[in-house]
Protein backbone atom coordinates (compact mmCIF):
# COMPACT_ATOMS: atom_id res chain seq x y z
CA UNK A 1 12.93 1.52 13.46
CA UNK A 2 16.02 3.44 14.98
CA UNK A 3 17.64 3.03 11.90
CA UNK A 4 15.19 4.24 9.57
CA UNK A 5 14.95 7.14 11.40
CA UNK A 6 18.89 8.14 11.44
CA UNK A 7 18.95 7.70 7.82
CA UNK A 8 17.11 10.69 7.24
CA UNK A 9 19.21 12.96 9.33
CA UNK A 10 22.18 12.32 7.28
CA UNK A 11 21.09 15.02 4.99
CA UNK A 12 21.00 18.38 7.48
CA UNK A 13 19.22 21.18 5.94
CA UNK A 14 20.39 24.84 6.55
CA UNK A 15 16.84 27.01 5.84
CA UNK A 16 14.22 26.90 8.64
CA UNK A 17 11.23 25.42 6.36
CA UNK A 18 13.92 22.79 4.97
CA UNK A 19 14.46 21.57 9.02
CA UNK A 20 10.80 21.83 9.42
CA UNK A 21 10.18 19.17 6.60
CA UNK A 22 12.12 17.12 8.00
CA UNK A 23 10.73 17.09 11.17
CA UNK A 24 7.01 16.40 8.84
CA UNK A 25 8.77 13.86 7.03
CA UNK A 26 10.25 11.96 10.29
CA UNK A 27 6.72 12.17 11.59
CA UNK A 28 4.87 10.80 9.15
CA UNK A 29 6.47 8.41 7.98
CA UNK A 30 5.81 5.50 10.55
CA UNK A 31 2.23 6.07 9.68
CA UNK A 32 3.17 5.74 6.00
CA UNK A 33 5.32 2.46 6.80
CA UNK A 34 2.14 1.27 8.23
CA UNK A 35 0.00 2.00 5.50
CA UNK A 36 2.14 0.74 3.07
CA UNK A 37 2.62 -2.53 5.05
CA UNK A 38 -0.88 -3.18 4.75
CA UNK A 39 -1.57 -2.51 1.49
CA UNK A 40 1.05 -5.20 0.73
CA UNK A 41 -0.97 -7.63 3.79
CA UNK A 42 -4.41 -7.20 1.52
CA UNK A 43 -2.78 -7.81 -1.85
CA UNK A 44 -0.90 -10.64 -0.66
CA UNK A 45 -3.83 -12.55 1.34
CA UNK A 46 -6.07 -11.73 -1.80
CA UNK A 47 -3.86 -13.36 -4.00
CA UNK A 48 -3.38 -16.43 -2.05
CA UNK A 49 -7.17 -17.09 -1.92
CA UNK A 50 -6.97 -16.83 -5.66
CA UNK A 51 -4.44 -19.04 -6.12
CA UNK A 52 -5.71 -21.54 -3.52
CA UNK A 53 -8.86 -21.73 -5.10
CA UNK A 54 -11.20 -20.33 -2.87
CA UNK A 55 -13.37 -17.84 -5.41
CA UNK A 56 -16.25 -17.24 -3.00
CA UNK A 57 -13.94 -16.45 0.25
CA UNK A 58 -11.51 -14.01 -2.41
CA UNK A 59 -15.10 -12.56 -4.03
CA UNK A 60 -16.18 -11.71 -0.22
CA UNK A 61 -12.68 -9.41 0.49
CA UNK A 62 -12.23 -8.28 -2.70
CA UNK A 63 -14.20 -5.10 -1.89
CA UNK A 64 -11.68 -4.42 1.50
CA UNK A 65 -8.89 -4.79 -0.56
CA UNK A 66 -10.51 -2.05 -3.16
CA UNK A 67 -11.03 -0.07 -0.33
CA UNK A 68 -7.42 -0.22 1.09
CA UNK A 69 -5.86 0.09 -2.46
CA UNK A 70 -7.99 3.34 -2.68
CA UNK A 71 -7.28 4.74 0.10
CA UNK A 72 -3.31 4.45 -0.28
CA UNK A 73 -3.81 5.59 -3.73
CA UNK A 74 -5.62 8.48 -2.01
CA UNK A 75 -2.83 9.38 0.77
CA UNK A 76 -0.25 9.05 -2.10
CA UNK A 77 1.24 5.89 -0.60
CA UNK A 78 1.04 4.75 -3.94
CA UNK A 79 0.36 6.14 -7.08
CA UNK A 80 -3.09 6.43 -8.65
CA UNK A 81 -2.21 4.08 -11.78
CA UNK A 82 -0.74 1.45 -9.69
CA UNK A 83 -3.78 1.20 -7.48
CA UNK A 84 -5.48 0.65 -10.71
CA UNK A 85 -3.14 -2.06 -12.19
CA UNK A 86 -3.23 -3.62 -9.10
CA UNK A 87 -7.25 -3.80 -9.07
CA UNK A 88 -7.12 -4.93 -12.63
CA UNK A 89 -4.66 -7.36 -11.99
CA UNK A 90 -6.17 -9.18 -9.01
CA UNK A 91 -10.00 -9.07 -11.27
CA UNK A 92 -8.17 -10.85 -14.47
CA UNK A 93 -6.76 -13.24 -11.70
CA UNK A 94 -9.95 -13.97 -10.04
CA UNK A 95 -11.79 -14.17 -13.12
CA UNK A 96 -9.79 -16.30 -14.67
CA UNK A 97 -9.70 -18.85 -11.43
CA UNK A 98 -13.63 -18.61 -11.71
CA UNK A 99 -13.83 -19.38 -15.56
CA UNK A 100 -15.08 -15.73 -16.56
C-alpha cells in the first residue's frame, strides 16, 4: 500500500489547491481501491455460479451484484456504460445457462 501511495507524490504541485488535491486524492483513494476490489469480487463470484451451473443460487445474488455495480457506477468508480455492459453481459450469460 506504501507504494501506491509514493507514486503519487512523484508529481509535486506548486499552487495551494493543486497540493490540496492531492492530499483528496491520497485520501480517497484506499476507499476507491476498496470499492473497486469488490465490484470485481461480485462480478467474478456471479460469473462462476453461471458457469458452474447453479441458475437458482446466481438468480438469488444477481440483485446484490446490480446493487454494487450501481453504486460504483454512482461514485464514478466506474463509468455509467460499463456498469450497464456489465449488467447486460452477466443477464445474456445467465439467460442463456437457463435456456431463455
Amino acid at each position: 500500500m506504501v507504494q501506491n501511495v509514493i507514486c503519487l507524490f512523484v508529481y509535486m504541485p506548486n499552487l495551494q489547491s493543486a497540493k490540496k488535491e492531492l492530499r483528496k486524492t491520497a485520501k480517497r483513494r484506499p476507499a476507491n481501491l476498496k470499492k473497486k476490489q469488490q465490484l470485481r469480487t461480485a462480478v467474478k463470484n456471479i460469473r462462476r455460479m453461471v458457469a458452474g451451473g447453479d441458475a437458482a443460487t446466481a438468480a438469488k445474488e444477481l440483485p446484490g451484484v446490480y446493487k454494487v455495480i450501481d453504486k460504483s457506477a454512482k461514485s464514478r468508480i466506474i463509468k455509467k456504460n460499463t456498469a450497464n455492459r456489465l449488467k447486460s453481459r452477466i443477464t445474456l450469460a445467465m439467460n442463456k445457462k437457463s435456456g431463455k
